[in-house]
N, C-alpha and C. Protein backbone atom coordinates (compact mmCIF):
# COMPACT_ATOMS: atom_id res chain seq x y z
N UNK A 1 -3.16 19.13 -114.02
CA UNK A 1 -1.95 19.70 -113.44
C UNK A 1 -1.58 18.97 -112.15
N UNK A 2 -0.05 18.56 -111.68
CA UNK A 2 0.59 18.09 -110.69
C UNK A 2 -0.25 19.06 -109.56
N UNK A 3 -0.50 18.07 -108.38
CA UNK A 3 -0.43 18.74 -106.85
C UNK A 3 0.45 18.53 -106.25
N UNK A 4 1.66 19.55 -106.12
CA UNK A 4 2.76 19.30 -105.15
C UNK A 4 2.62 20.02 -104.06
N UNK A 5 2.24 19.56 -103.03
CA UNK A 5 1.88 20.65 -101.72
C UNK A 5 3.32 20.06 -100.43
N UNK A 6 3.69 21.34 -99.92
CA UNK A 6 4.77 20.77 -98.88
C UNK A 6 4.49 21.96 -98.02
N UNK A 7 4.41 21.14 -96.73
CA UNK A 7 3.65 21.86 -95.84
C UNK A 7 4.92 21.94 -94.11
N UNK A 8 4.67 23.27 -93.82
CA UNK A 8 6.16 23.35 -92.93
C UNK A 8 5.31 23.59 -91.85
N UNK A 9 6.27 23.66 -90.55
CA UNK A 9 5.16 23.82 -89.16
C UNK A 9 5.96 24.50 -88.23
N UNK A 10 5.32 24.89 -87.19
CA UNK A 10 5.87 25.14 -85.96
C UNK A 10 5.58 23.71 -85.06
N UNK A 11 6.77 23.17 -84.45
CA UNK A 11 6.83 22.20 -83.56
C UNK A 11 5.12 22.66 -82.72
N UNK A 12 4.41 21.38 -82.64
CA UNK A 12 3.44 21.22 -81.02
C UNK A 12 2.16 22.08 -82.22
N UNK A 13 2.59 22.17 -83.49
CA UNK A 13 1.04 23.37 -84.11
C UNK A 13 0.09 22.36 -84.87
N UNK A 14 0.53 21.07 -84.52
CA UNK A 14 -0.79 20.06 -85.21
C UNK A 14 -0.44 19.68 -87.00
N UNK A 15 0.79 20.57 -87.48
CA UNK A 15 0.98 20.30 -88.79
C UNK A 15 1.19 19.10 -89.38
N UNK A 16 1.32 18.16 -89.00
CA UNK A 16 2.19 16.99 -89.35
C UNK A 16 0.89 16.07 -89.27
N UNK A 17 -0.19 16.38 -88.09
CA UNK A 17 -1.68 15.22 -88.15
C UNK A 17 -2.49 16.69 -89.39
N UNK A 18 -2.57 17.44 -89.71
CA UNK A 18 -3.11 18.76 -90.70
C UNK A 18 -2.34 17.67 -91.98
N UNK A 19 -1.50 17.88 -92.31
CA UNK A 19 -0.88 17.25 -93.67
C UNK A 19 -1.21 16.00 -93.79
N UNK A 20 -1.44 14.83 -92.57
CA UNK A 20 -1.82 13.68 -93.06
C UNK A 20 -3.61 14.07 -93.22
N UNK A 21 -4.19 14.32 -92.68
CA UNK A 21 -5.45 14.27 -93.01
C UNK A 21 -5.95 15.12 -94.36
N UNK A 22 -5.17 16.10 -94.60
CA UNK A 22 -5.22 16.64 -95.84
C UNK A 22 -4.54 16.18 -96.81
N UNK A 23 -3.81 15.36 -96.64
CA UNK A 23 -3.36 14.27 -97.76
C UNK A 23 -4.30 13.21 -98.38
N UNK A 24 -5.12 12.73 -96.83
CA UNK A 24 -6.44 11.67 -97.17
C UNK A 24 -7.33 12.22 -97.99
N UNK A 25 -7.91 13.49 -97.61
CA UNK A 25 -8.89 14.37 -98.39
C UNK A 25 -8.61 14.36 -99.99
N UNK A 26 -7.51 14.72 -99.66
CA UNK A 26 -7.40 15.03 -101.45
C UNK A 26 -6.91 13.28 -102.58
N UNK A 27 -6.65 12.68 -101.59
CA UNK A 27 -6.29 11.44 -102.69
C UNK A 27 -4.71 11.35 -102.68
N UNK A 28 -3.84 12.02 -102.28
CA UNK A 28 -2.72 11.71 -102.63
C UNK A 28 -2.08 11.37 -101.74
N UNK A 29 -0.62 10.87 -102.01
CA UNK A 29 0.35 10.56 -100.48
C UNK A 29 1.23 11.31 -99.94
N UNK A 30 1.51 11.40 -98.59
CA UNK A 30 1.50 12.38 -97.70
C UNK A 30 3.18 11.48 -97.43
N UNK A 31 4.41 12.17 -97.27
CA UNK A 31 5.85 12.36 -97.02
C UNK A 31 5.94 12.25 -95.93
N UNK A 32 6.93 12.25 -95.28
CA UNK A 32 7.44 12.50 -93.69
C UNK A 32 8.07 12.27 -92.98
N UNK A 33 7.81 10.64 -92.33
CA UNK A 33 9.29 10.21 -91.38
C UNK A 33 9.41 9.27 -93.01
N UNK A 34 8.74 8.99 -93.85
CA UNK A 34 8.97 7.82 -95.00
C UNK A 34 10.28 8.11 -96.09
N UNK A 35 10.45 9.70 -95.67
CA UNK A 35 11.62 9.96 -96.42
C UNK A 35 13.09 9.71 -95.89
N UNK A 36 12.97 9.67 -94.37
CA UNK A 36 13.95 9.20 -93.39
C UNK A 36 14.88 8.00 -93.91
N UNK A 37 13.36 7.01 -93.97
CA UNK A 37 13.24 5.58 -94.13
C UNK A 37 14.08 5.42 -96.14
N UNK A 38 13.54 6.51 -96.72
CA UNK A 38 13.93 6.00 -98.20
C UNK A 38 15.39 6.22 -98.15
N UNK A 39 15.88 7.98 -97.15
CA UNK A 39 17.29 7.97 -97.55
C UNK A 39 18.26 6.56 -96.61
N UNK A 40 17.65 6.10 -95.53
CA UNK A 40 18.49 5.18 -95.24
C UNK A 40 18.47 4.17 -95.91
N UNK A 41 17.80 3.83 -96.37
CA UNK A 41 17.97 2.71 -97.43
C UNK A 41 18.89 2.63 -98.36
N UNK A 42 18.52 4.09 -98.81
CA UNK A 42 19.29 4.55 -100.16
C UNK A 42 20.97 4.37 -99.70
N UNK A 43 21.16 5.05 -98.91
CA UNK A 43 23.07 5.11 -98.15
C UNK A 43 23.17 4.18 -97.62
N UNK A 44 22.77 3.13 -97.29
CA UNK A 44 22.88 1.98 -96.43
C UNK A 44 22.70 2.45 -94.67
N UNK A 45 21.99 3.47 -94.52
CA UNK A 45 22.48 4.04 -92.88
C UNK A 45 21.68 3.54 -91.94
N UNK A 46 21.61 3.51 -90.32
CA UNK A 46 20.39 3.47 -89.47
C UNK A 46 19.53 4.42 -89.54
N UNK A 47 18.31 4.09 -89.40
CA UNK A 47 17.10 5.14 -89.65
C UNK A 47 17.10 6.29 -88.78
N UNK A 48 18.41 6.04 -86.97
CA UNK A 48 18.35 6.97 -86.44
C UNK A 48 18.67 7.69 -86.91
N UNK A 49 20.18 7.47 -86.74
CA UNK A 49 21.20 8.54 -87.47
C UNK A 49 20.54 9.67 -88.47
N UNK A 50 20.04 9.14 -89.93
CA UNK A 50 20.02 9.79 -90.50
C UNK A 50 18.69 10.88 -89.84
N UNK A 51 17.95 10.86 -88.59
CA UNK A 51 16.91 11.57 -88.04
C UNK A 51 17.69 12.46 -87.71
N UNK A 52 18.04 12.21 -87.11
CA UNK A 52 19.39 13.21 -86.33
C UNK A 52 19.94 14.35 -87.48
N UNK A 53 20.61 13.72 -87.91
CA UNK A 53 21.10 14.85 -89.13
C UNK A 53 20.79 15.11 -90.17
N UNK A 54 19.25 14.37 -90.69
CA UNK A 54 19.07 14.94 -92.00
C UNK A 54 18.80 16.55 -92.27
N UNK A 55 18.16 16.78 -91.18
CA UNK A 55 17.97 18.45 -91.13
C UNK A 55 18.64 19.46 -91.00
N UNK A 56 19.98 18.94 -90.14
CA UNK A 56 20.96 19.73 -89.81
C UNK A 56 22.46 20.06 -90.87
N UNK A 57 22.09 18.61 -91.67
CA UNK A 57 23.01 18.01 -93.09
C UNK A 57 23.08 18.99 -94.45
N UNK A 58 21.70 19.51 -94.19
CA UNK A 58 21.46 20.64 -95.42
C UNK A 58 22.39 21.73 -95.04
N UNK A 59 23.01 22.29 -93.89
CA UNK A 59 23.64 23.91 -93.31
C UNK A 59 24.76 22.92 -93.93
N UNK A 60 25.17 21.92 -93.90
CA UNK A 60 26.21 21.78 -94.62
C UNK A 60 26.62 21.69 -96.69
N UNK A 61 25.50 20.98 -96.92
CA UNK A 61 25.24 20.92 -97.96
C UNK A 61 25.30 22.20 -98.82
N UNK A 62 24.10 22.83 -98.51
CA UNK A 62 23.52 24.36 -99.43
C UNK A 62 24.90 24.83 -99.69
N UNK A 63 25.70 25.54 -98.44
CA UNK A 63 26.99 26.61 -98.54
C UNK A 63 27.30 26.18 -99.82
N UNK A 64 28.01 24.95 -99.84
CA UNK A 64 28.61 24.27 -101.48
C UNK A 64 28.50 24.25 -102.79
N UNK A 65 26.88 24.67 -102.67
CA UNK A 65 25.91 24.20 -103.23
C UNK A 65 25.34 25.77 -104.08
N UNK A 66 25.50 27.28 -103.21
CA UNK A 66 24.82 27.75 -103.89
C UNK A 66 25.70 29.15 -103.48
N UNK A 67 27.34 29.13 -103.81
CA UNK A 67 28.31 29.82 -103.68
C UNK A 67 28.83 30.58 -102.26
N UNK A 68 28.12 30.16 -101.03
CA UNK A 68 28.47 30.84 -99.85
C UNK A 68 29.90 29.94 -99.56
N UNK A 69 30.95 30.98 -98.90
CA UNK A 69 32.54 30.43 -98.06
C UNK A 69 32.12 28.92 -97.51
N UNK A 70 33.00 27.98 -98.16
CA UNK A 70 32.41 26.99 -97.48
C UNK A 70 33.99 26.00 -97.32
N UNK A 71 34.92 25.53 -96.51
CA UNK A 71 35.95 24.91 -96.01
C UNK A 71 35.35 23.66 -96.23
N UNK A 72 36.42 22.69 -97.01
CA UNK A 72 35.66 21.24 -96.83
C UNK A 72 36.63 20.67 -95.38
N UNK A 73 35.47 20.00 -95.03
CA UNK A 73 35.70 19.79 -93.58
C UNK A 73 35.36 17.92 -93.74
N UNK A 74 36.17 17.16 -93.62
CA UNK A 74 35.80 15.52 -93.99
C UNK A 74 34.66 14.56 -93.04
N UNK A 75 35.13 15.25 -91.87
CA UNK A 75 33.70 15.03 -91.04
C UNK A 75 32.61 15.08 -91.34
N UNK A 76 32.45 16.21 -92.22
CA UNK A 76 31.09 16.46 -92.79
C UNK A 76 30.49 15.83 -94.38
N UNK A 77 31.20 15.13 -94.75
CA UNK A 77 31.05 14.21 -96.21
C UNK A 77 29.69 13.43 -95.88
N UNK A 78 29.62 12.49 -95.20
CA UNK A 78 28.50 11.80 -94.40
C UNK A 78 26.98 12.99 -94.08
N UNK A 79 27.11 13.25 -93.62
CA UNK A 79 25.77 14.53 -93.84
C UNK A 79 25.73 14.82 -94.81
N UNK A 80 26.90 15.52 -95.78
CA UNK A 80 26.51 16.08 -97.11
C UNK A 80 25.74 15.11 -98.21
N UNK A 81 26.20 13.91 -97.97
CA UNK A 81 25.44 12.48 -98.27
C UNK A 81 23.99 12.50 -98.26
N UNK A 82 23.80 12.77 -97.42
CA UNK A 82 22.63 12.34 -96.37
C UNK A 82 21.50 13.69 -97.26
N UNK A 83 22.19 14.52 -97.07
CA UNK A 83 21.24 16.18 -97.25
C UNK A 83 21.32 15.59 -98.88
N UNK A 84 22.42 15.70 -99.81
CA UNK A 84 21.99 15.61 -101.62
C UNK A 84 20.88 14.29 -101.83
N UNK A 85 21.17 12.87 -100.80
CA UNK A 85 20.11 12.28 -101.07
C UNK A 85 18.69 13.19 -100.26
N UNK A 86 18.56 13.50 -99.96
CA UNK A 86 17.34 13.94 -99.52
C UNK A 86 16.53 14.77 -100.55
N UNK A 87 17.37 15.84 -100.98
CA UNK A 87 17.48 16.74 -102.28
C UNK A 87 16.95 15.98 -103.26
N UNK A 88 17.36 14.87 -103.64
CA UNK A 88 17.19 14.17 -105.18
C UNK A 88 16.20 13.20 -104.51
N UNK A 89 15.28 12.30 -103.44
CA UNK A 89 14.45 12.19 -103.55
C UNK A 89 13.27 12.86 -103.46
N UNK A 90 13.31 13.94 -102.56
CA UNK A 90 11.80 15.22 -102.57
C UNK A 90 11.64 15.42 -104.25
N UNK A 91 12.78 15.57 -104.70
CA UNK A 91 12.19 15.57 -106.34
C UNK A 91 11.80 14.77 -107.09
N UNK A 92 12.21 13.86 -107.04
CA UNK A 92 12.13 12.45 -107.27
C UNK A 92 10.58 12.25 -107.17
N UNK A 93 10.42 11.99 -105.62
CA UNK A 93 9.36 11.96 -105.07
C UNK A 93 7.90 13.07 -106.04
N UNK A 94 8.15 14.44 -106.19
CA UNK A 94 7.38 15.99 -106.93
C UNK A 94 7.34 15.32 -108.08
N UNK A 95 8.08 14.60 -108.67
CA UNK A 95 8.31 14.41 -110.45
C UNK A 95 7.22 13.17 -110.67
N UNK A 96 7.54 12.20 -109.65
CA UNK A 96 6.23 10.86 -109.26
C UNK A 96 4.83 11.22 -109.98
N UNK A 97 4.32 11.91 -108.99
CA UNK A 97 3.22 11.78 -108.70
C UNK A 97 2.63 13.00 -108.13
N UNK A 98 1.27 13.19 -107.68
CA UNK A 98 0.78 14.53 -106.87
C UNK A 98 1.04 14.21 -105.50
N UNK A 99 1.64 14.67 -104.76
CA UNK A 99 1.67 14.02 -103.45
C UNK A 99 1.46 15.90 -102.18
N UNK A 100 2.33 15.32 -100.80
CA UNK A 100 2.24 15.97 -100.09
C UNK A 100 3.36 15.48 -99.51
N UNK A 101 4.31 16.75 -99.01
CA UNK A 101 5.53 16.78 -97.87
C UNK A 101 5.77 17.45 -97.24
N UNK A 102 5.97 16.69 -95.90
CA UNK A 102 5.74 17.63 -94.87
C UNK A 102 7.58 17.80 -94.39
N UNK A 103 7.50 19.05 -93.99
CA UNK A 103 8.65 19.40 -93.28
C UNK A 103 10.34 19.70 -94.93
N UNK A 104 11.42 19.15 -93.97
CA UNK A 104 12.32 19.03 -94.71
C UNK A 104 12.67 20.19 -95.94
N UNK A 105 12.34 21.23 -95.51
CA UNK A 105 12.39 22.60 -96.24
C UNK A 105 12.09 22.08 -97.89
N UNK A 106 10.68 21.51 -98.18
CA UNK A 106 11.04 21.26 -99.27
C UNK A 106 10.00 22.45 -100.25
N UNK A 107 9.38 23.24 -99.38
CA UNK A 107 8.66 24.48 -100.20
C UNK A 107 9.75 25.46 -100.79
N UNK A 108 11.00 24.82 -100.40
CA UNK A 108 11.88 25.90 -101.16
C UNK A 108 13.50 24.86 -101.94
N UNK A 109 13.08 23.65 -101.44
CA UNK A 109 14.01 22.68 -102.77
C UNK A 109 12.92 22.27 -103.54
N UNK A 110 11.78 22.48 -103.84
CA UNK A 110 10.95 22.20 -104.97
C UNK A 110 10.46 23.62 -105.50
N UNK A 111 11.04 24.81 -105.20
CA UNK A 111 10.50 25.97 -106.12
C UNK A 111 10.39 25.78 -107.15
N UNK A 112 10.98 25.30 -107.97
CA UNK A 112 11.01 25.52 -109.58
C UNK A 112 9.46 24.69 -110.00
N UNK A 113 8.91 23.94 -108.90
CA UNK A 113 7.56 23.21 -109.70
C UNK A 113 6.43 23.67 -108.92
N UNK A 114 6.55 24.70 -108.32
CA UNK A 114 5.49 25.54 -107.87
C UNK A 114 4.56 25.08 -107.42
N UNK A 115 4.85 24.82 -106.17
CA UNK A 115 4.20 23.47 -105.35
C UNK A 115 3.12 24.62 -104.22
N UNK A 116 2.24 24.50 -103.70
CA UNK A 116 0.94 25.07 -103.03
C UNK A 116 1.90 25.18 -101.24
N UNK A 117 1.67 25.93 -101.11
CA UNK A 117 2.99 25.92 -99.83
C UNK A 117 2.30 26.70 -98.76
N UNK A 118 2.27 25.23 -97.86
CA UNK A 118 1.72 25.58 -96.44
C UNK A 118 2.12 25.68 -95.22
N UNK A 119 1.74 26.99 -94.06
CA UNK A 119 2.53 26.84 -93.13
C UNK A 119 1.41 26.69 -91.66
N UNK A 120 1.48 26.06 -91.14
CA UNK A 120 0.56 25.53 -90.13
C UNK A 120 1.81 26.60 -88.41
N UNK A 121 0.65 27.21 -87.58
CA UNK A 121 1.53 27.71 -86.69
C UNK A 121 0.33 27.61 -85.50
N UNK A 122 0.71 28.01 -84.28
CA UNK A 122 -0.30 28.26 -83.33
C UNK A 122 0.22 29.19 -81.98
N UNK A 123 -0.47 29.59 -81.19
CA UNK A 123 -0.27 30.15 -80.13
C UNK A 123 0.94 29.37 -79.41
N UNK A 124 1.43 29.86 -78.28
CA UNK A 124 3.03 28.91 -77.62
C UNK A 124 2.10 27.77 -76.70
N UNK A 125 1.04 28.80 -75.85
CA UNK A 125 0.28 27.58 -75.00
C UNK A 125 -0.49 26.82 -75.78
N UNK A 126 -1.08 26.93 -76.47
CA UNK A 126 -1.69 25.86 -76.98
C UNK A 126 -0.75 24.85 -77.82
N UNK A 127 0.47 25.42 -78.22
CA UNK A 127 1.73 24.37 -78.54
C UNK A 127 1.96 23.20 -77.34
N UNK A 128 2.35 23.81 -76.35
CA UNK A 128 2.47 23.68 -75.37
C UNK A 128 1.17 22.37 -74.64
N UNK A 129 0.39 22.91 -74.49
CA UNK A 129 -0.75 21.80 -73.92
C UNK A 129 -0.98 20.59 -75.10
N UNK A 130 -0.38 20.66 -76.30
CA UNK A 130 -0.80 19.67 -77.54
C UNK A 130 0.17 19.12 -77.76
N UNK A 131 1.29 19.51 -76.87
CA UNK A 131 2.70 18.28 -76.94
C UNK A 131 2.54 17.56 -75.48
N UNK A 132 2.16 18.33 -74.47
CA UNK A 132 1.73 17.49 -73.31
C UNK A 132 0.65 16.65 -73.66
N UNK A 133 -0.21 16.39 -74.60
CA UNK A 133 -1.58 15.49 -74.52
C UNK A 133 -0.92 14.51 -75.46
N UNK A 134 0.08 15.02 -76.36
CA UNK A 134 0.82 13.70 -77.30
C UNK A 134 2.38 13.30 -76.99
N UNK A 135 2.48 13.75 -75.28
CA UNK A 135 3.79 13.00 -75.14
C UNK A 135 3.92 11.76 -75.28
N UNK A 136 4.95 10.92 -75.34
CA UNK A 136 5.77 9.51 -75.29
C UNK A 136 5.14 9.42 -73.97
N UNK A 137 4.83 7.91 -73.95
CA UNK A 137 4.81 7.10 -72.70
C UNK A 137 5.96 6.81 -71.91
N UNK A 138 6.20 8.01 -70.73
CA UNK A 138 7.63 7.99 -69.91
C UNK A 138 8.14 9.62 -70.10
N UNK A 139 7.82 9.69 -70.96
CA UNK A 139 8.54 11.23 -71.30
C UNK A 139 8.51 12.06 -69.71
N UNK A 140 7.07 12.33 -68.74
CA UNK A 140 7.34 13.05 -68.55
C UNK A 140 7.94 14.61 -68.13
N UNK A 141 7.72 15.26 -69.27
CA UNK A 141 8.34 16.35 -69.11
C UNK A 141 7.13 17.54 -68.41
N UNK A 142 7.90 18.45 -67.81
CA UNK A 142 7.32 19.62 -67.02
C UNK A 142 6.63 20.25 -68.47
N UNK A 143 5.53 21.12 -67.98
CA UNK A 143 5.16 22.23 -69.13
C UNK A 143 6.37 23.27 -69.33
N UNK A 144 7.40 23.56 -68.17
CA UNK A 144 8.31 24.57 -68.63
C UNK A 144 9.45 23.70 -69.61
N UNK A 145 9.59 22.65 -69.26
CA UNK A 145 10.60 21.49 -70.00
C UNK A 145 10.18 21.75 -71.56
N UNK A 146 8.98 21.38 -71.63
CA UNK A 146 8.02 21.36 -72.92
C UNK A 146 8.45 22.40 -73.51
N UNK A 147 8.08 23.67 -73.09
CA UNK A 147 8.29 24.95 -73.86
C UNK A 147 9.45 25.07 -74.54
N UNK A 148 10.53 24.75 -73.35
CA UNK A 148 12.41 24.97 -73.68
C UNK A 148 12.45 23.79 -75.26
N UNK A 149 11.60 22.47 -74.81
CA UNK A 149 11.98 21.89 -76.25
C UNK A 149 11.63 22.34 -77.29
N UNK A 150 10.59 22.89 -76.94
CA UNK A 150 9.53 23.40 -78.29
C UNK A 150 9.92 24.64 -78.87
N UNK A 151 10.76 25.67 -77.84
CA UNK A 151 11.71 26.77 -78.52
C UNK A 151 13.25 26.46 -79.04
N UNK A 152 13.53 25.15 -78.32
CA UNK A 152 14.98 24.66 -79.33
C UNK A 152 14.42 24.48 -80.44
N UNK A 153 13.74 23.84 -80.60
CA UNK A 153 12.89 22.93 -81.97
C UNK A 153 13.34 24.12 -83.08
N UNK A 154 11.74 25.20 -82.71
CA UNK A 154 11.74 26.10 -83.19
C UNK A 154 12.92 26.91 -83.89
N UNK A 155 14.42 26.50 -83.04
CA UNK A 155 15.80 27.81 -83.51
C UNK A 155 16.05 26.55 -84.72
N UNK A 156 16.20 25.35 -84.39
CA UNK A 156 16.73 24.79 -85.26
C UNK A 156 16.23 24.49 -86.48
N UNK A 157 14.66 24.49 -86.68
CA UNK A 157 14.32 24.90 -87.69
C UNK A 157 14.32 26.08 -88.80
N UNK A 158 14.57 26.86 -87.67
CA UNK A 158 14.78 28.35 -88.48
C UNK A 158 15.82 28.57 -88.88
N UNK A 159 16.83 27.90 -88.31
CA UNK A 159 18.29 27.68 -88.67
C UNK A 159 18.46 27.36 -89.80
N UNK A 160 17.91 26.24 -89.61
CA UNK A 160 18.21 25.33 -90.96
C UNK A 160 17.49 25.77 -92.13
N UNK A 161 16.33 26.33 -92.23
CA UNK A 161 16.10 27.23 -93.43
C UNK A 161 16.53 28.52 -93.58
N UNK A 162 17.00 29.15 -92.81
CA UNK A 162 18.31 30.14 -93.25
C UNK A 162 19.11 29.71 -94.47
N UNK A 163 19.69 28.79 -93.86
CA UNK A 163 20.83 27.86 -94.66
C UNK A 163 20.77 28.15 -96.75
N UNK A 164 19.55 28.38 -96.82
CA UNK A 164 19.36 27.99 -98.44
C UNK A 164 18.15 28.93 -98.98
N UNK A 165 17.34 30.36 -98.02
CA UNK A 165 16.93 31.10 -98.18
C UNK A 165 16.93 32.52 -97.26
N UNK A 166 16.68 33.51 -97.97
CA UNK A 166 16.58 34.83 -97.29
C UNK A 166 15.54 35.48 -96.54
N UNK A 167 14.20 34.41 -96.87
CA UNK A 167 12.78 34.97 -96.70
C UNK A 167 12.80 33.90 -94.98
N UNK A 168 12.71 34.63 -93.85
CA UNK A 168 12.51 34.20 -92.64
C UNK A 168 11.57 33.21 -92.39
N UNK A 169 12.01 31.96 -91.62
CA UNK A 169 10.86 30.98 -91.87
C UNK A 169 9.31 31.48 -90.97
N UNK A 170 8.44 31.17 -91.40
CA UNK A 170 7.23 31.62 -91.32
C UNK A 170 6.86 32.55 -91.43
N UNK A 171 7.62 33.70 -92.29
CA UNK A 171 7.00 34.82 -92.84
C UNK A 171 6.36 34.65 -93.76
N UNK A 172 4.90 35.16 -93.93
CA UNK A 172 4.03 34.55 -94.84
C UNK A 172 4.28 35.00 -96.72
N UNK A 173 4.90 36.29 -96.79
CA UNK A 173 5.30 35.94 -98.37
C UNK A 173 5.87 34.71 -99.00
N UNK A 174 6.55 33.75 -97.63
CA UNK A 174 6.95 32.39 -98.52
C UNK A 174 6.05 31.22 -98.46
N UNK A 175 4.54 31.83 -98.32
CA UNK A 175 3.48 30.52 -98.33
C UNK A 175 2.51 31.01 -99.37
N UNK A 176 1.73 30.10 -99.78
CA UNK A 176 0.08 30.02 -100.00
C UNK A 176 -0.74 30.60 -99.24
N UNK A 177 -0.46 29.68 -98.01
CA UNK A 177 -1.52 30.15 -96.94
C UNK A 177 -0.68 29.42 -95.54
N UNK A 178 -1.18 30.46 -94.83
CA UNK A 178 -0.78 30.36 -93.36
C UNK A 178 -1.78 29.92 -92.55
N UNK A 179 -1.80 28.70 -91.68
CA UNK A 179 -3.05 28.08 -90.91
C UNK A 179 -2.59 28.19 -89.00
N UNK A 180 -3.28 29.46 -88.57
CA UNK A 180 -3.58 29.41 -87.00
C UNK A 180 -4.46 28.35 -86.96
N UNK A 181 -3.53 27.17 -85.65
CA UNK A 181 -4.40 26.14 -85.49
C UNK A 181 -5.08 26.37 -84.26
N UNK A 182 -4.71 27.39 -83.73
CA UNK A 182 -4.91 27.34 -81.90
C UNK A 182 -6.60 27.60 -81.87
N UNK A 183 -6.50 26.81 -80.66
CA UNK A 183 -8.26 26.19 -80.28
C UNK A 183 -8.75 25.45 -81.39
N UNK A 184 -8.38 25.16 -82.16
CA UNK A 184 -9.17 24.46 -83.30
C UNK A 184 -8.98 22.92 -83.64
N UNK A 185 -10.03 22.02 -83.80
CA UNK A 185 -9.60 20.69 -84.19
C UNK A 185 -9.24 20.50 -85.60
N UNK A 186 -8.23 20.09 -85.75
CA UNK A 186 -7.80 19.84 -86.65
C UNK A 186 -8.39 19.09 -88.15
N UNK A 187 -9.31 18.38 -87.26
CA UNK A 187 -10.65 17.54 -88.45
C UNK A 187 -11.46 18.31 -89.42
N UNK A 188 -11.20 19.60 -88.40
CA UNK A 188 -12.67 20.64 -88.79
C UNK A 188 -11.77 21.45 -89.88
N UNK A 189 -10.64 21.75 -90.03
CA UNK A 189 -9.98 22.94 -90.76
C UNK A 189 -9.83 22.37 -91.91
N UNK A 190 -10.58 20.82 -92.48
CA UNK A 190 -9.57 20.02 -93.72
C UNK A 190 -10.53 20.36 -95.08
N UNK A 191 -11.72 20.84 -94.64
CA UNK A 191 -12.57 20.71 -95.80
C UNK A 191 -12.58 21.98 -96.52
N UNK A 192 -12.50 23.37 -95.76
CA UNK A 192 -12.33 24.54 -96.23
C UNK A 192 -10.81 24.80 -96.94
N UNK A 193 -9.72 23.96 -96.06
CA UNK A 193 -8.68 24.19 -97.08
C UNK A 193 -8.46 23.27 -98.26
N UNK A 194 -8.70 22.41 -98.59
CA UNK A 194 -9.00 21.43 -99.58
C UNK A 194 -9.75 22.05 -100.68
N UNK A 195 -11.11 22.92 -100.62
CA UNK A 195 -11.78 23.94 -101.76
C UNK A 195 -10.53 24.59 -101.53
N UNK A 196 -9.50 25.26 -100.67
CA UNK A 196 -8.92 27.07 -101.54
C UNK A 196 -8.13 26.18 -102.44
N UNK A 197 -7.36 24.85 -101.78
CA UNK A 197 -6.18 24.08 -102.83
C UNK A 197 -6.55 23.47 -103.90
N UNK A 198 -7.70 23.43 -104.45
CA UNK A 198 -8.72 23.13 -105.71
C UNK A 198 -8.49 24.26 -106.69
N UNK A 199 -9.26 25.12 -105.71
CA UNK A 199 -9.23 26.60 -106.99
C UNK A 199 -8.24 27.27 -106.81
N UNK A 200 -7.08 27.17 -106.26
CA UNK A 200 -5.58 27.44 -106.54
C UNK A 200 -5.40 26.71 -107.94
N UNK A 201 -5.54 25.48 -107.68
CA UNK A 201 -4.72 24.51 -108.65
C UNK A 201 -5.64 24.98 -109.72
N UNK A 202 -6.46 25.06 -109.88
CA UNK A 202 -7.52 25.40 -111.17
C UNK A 202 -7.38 26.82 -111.70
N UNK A 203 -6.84 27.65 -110.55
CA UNK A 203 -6.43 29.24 -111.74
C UNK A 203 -4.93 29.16 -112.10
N UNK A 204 -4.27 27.87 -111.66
CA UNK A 204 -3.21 28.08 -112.29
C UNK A 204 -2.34 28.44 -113.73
C-alpha cells in the first residue's frame, strides 16, 4: 500500500526539520520549498513570487472551485494559476510514488487517498526561542518581533485552510496524530513515530 503522509505545522514547532527526518527514516521523499520550485517552472514564474502567493492563491482558487459567492476579479487569474498548479502537482506528486508533504494544505487536497496526516505544534515560548536559534544571518529580530511574526504566520495559515475546509486548523479530528514538540529534540521523536506510521499503514 501507497505512503502518502502530509504533515502541517505551527510556524517555529520544528515541523518542517520532523518531516525531513521522518522522510529519511522511512525511505521516501519529503515535499516542500521543491514544490515552489516545480510550480515555477511549470508557469514560467520567479521562485519568489510564486512563495508569496502560493498559499494565499488557494482563498482564491477553492471559492470557484467548490460553490462559495465568488466575483471574477482579473487580478486574481495569476494566483488562481499558481493555486490549480499546485493542486494538480501534490497529486501528481501522491499518484508517483510514497512520499511526504509538508505544509500547503495538502492533508485535505489529497483526502480522497487517505494519506497518514500529521500535525506537529509546540508551546509559543519554545516557538519562540527555536526561531531565535534558527534566525537568518542579519535578521535580528527582538523575541517580541519574533512572536508578532510567528502569530501573523499562524492567522495566515489558518486562513488559508478555512478557505477549502470546516474542521479548524489544528483541531485534532483532522489528523492521525498530533506531535507536542516542546522541550524535545526532534531526532529523538522519529523512531517511535515511524512504528505508529507502520502499523497504521498495515491495519489499513
Amino acid at each position: 500500500m501507497k505512503k502518502i503522509i502530509t504533515l502541517s505545522r505551527q510556524f517555529g514547532s520544528g515541523g518542517r526539520e520532523l518531516g525531513k527526518r521522518l522522510s529519511e527514516a522511512l525511505g521516501i521523499p519529503c515535499y516542500d520549498h521543491q514544490i515552489i520550485d516545480m510550480i515555477a517552472e511549470e508557469q514560467g514564474l520567479d521562485k519568489d513570487y510564486v512563495a508569496r502567493i502560493s498559499e494565499k492563491a488557494i482563498q482564491a482558487f477553492y471559492p470557484a472551485t467548490i460553490g462559495r459567492h465568488f466575483t471574477w476579479n482579473p487580478v486574481m487569474e495569476q494566483p488562481m494559476k499558481v493555486a490549480a498548479a499546485q493542486n494538480d502537482i501534490l497529486k501528481k506528486l501522491a499518484e508517483k510514488e510514497d512520499c511526504m508533504i509538508v505544509g500547503r494544505g495538502a492533508d485535505v487536497i489529497l483526502k480522497d487517498m487517505n494519506p497518514f496526516r500529521i500535525y506537529v505544534y509546540a508551546d509559543m515560548d519554545a516557538r519562540v526561542q527555536r526561531c531565535m536559534a534558527h534566525s537568518k544571518e542579519g535578521e535580528n529580530l527582538s523575541e517580541g518581533e519574533m512572536l508578532k511574526m510567528i502569530k501573523k504566520i499562524d492567522r495566515e495559515r489558518s486562513a488559508y485552510r478555512s478557505q477549502f475546509t470546516d474542521i479548524r486548523w489544528g483541531e485534532s479530528e483532522a489528523f492521525n496524530l498530533c506531535i507536542n514538540t516542546t522541550g524535545k529534540e526532534i531526532k529523538d521523536l522519529i523512531d517511535p513515530i515511524v512504528s505508529y506510521i507502520n502499523v497504521w499503514f498495515q491495519n489499513k
